[in-house]
Protein backbone atom coordinates (compact mmCIF):
# COMPACT_ATOMS: atom_id res chain seq x y z
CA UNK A 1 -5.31 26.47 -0.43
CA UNK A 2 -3.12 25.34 2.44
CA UNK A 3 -0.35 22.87 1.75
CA UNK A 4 2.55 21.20 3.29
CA UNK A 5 5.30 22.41 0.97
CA UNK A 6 9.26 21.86 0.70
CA UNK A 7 11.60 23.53 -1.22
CA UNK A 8 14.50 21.09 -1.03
CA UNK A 9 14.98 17.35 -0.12
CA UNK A 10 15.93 16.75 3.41
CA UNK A 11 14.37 15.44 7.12
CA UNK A 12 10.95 16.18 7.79
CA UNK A 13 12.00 19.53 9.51
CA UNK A 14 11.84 20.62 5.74
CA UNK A 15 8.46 20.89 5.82
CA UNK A 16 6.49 24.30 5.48
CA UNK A 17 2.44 25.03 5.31
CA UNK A 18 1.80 27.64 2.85
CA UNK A 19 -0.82 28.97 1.09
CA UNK A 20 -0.39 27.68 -2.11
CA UNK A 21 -2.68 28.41 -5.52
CA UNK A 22 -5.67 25.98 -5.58
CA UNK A 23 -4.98 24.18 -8.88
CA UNK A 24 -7.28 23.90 -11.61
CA UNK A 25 -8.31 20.52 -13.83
CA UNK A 26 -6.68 19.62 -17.00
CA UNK A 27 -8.06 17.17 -19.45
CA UNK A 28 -8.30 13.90 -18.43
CA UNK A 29 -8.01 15.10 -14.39
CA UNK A 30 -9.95 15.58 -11.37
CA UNK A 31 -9.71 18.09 -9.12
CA UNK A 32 -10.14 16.51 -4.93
CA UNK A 33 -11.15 18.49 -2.15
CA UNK A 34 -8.99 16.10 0.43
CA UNK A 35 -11.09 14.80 3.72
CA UNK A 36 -8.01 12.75 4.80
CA UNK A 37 -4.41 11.67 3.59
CA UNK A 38 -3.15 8.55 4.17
CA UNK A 39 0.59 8.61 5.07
CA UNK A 40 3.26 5.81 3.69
CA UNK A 41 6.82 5.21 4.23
CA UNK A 42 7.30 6.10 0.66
CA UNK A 43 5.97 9.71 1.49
CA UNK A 44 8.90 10.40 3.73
CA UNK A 45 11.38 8.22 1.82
CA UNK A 46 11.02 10.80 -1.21
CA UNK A 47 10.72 13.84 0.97
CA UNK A 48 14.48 12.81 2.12
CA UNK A 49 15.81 11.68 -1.60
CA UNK A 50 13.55 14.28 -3.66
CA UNK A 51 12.86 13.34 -7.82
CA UNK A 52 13.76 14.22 -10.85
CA UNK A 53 10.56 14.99 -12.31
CA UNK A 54 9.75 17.31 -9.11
CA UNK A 55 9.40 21.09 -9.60
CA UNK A 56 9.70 23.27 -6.45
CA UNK A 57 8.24 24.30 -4.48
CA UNK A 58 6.87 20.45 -4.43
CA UNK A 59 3.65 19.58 -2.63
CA UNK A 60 4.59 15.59 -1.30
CA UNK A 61 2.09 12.70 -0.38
CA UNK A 62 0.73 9.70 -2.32
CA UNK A 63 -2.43 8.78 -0.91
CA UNK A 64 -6.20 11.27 -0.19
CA UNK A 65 -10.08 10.79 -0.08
CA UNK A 66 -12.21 13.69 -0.34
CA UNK A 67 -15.17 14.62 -2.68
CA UNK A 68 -14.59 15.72 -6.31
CA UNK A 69 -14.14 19.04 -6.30
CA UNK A 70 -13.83 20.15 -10.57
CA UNK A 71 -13.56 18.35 -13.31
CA UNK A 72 -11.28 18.27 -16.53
CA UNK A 73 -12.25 17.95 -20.35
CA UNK A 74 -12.72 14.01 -21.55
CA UNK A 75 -14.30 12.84 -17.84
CA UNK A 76 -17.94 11.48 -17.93
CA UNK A 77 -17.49 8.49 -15.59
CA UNK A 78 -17.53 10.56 -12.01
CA UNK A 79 -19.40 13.51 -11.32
CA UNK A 80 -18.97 16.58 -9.08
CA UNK A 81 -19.53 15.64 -5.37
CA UNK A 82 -18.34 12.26 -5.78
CA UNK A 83 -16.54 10.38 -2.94
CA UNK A 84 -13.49 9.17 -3.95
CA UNK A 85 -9.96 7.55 -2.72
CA UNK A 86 -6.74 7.56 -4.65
CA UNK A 87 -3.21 6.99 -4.72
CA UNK A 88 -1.75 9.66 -6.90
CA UNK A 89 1.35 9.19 -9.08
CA UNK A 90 4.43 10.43 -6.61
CA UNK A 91 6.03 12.49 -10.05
CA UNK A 92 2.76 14.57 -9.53
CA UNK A 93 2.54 17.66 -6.89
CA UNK A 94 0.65 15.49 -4.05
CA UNK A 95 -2.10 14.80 -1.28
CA UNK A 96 -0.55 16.86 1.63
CA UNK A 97 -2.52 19.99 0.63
CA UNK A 98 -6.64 20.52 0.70
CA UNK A 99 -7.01 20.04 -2.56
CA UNK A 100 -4.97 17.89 -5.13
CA UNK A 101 -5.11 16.77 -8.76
CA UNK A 102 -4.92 13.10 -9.88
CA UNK A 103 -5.57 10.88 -13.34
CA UNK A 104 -9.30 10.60 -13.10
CA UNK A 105 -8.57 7.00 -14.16
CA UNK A 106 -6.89 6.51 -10.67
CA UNK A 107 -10.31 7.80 -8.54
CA UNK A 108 -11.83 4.84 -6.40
CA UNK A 109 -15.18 5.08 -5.72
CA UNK A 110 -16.52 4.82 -2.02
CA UNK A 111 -20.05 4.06 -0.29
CA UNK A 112 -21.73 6.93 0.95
CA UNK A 113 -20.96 5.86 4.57
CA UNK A 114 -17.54 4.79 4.44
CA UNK A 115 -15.24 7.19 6.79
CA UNK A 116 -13.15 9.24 4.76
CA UNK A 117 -10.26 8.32 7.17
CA UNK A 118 -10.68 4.67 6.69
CA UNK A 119 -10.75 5.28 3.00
CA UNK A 120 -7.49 6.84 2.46
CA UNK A 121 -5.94 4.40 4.49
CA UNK A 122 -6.98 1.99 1.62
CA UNK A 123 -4.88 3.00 -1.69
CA UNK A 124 -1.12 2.35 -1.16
CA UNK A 125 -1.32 -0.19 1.14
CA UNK A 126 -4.42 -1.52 -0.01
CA UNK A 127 -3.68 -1.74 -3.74
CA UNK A 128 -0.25 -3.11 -3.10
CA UNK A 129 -1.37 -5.80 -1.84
CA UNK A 130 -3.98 -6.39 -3.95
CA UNK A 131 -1.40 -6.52 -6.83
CA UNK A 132 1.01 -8.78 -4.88
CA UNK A 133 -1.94 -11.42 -4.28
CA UNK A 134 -2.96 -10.97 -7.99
CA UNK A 135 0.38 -11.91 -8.88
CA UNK A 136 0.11 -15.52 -7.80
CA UNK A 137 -2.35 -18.19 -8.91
CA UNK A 138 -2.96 -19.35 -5.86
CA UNK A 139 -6.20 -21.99 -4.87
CA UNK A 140 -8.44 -22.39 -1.45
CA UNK A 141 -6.41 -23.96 1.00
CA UNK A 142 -3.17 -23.06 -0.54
CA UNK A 143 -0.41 -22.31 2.29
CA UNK A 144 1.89 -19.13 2.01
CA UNK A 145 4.19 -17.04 3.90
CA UNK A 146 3.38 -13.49 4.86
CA UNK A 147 6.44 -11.65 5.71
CA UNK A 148 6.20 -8.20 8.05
CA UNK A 149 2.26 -9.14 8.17
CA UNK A 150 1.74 -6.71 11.09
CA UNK A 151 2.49 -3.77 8.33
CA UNK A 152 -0.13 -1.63 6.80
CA UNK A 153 0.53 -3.51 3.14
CA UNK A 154 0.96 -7.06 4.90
CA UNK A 155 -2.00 -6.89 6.93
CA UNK A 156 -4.13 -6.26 3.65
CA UNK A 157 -2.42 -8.86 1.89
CA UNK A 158 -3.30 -11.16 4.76
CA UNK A 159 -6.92 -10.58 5.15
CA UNK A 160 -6.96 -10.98 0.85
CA UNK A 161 -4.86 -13.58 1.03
CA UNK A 162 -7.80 -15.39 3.51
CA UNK A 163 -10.65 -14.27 1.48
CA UNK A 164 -9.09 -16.30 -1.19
CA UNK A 165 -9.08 -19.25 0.83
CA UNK A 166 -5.55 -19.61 1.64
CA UNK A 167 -3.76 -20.54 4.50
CA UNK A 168 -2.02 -17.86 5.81
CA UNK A 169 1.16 -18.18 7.83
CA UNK A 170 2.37 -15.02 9.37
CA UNK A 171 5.81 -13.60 10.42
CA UNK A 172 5.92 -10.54 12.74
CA UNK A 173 6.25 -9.58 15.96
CA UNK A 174 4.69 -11.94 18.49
CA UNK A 175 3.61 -8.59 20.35
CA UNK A 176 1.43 -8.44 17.17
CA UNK A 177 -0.55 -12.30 17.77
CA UNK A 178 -3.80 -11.60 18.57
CA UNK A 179 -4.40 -9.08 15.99
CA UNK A 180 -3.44 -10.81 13.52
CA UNK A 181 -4.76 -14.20 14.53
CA UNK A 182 -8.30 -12.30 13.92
CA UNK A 183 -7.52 -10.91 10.45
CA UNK A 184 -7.25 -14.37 9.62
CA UNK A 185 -3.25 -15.89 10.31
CA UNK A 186 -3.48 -19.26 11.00
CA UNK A 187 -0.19 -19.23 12.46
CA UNK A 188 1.92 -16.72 13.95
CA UNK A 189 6.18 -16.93 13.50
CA UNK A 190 8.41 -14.48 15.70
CA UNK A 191 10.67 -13.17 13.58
CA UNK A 192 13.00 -12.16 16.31
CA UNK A 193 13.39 -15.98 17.18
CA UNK A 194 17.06 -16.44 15.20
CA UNK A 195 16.00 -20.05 14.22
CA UNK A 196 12.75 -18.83 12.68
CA UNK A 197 13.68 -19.59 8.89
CA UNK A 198 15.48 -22.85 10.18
CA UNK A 199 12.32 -24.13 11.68
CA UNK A 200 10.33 -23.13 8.44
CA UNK A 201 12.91 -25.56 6.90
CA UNK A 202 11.84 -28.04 8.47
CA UNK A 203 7.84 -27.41 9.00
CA UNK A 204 7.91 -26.91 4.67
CA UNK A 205 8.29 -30.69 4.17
CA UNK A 206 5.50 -31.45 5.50
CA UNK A 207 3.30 -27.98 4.90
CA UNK A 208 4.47 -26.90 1.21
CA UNK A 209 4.37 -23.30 0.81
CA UNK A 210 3.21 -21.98 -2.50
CA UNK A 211 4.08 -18.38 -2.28
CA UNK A 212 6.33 -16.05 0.03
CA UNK A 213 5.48 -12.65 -0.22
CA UNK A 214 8.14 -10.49 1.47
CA UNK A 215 8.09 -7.23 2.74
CA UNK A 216 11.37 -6.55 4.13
CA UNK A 217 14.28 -6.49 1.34
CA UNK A 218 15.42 -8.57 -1.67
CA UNK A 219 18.32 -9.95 0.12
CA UNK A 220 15.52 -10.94 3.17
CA UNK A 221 13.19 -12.54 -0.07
CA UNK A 222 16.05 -14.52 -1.49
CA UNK A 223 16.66 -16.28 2.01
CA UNK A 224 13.46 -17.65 1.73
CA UNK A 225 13.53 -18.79 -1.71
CA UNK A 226 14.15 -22.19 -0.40
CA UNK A 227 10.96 -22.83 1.83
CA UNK A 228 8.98 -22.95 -1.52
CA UNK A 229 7.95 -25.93 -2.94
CA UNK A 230 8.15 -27.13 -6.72
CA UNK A 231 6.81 -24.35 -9.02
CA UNK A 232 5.96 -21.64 -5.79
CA UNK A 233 5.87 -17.73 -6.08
CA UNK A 234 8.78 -15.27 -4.35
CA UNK A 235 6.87 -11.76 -4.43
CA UNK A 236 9.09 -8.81 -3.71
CA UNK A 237 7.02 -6.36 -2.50
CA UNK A 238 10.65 -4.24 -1.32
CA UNK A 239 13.12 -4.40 -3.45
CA UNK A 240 13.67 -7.12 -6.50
CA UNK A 241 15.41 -10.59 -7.30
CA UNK A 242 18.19 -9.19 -9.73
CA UNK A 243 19.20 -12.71 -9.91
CA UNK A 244 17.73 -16.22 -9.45
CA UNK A 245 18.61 -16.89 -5.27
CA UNK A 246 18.01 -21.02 -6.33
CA UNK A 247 19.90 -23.24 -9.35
CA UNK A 248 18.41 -23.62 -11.74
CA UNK A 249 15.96 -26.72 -13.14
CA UNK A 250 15.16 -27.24 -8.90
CA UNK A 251 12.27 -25.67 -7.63
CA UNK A 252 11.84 -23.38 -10.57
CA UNK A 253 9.88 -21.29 -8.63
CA UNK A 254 8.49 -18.05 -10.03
CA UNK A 255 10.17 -14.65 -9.13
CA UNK A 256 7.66 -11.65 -8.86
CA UNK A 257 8.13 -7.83 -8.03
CA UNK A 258 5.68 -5.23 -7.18
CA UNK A 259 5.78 -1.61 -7.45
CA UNK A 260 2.18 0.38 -7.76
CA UNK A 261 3.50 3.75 -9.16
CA UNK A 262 4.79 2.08 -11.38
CA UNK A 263 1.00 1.52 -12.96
CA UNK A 264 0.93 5.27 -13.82
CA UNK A 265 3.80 5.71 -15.87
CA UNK A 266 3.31 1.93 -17.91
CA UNK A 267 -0.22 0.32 -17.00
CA UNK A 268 -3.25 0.77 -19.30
CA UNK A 269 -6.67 1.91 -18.47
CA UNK A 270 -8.11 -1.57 -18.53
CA UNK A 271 -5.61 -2.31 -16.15
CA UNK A 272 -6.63 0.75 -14.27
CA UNK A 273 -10.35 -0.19 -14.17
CA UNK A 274 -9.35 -3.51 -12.97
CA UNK A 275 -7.42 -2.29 -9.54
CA UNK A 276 -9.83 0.61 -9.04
CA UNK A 277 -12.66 -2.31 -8.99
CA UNK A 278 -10.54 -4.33 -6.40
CA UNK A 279 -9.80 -0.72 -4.23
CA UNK A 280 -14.17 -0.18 -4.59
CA UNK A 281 -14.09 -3.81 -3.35
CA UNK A 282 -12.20 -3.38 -0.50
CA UNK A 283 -13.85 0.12 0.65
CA UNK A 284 -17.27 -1.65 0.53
CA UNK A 285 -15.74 -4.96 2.39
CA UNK A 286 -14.58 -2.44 5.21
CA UNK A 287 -17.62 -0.33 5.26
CA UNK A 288 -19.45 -3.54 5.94
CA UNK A 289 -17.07 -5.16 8.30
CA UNK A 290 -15.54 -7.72 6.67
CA UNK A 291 -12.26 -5.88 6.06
CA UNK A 292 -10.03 -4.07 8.62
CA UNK A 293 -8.59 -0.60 7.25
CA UNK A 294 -6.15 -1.08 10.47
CA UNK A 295 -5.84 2.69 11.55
CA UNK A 296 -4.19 2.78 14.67
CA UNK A 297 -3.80 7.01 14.25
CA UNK A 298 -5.83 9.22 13.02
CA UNK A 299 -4.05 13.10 13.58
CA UNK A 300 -5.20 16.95 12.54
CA UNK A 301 -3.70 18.60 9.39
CA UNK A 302 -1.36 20.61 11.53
CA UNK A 303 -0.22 17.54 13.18
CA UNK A 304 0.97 16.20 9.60
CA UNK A 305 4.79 16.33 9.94
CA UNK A 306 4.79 15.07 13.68
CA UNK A 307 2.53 12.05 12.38
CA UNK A 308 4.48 11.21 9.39
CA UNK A 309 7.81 11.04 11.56
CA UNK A 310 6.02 8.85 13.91
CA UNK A 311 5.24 6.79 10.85
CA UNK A 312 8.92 6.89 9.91
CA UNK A 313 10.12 6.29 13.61
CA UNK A 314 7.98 2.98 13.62
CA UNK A 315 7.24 0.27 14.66
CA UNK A 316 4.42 0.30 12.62
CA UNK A 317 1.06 -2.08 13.13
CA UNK A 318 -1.11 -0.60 10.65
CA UNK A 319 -2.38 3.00 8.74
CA UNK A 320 -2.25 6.38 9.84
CA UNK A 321 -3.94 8.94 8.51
CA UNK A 322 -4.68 12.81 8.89
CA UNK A 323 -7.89 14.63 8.61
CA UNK A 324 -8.80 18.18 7.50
């Protein structure tokens, strides 16, 4: 099979296609002919800091759809053929090649006519922020803050964040205000305008905010700590509170962090079942229109490496993805 390969951490200039050997299914795996890749930040992050667990030459990328290809000893739930979407574990050799193994607890099923490019924009970002949102018990016409909501994991959080009723106030660029007025922001905050968080101050008196959900650093999260009201959510979606930002007995708020790979190294297969549900959810809800898989590039295989450092390059306003 072809593959984008590197033998050694580094800029994306470390990136080779090779032939590689097409892989074969071990128990409890699936073996995915890829239709498209979805491409994340954390793709190029780890291409730059490499991992422990990696073996070389290592075979990067987080995120494919395709059809199932083989099948591994112990899997009776998906057959041959089937259309999937995943987001693979990033220890594991990865989706930047035409074929790739994952945990055939981790395939998503999609609707016959769902684009595979719109699929494999759905995992990463997708699941992230279904996770985030599931984090919080949050009730119809509940008001929270949506930090970076004109990224690929804040604009899904925003449109779930609306199907659950809630009133969703978004920070971003202003550039970004239409776009995300129709995914369902009922407000729009510039978040180049310095007073931004001092007018949120003032506007959370009278508007409570139950959660914050932050996507730009823990430092960035902790700022915000005090627009909550009593008993509100932080959620940490970069980064982590390693302590409390508030005193404690005020707010006593609730501090949350979210981190998906994590779910293949420590999550159960019930919990499993339960966020490939939500990802089947969300490709029917876009196949159908009523959810927006935001691609705003969709490149060739060979174009892989030049796509992923536009990715990197930014600013971002939504998914790319490749196709083969």
């Amino acid at each position: 099979m072809k593959a984008w390969i590197h033998d050694k951490t580094g800029d994306l200039d470390v990136l080779q296609l090779r032939d590689m050997p097409k892989p074969r299914p071990k128990r409890g795996e699936l073996l995915v002919r890829n239709r498209a890749i979805g491409l994340n930040p954390v793709d190029w992050k780890f291409i730059l800091w490499g991992h422990d667990a990696w073996s070389w030459p290592h075979i990067p990328g987080v995120d494919g759809a395709g059809e199932v290809e083989e099948i591994g000893e112990d899997v009776s739930h998906i057959g041959i053929g089937a259309r999937v979407a995943y987001h693979n574990d990033l220890t594991r050799q990865g989706s930047f090649a035409e074929y790739t193994l994952i945990p055939a607890r981790a395939a998503i099923p999609l609707p016959a006519g769902l684009p595979f490019a719109a699929a494999a924009a759905i995992p990463c970002p997708g699941l992230t922020a279904q996770q985030a949102i599931d984090k919080v018990p949050l009730r119809p016409g509940a008001h929270v803050l949506v930090t970076g909501a004109s990224g690929a994991v804040g604009g899904a959080l925003l449109q779930l964040a609306r199907d659950k009723g809630c009133i969703v106030h978004a920070v971003a660029s202003a550039s970004q205000t239409d776009r995300l007025l129709k995914l369902g922001a009922a407000s729009i905050t510039d978040y180049r305008e310095e007073s931004w968080k001092d007018d949120w101050k003032g506007r959370a008196r009278h508007q409570p905010l139950q959660a914050v959900f932050d996507m730009v650093s823990g430092a960035h999260a902790a700022s915000l700590a005090p627009l909550l009201t009593a008993n509100g959510h932080l959620v940490c979606i970069q980064d982590r509170q390693e302590t409390a930002p508030l005193p404690a007995f005020t707010t006593t708020i609730s501090l949350h962090e979210v981190g998906l790979n994590a779910m293949h190294t420590h999550a159960c297969d019930q919990q499993w079942g339960q966020l490939v549900a939500s990802g089947a959810s969300m490709a029917g809800a876009i196949h159908e229109g009523r959810f927006d898989a935001q691609l705003i590039e969709t490149a060739g295989f060979g174009d892989l490496p030049a796509a992923l450092a536009r990715l990197k390059a930014g600013p971002n306003s939504g998914n790319r993805v490749v196709v083969l």
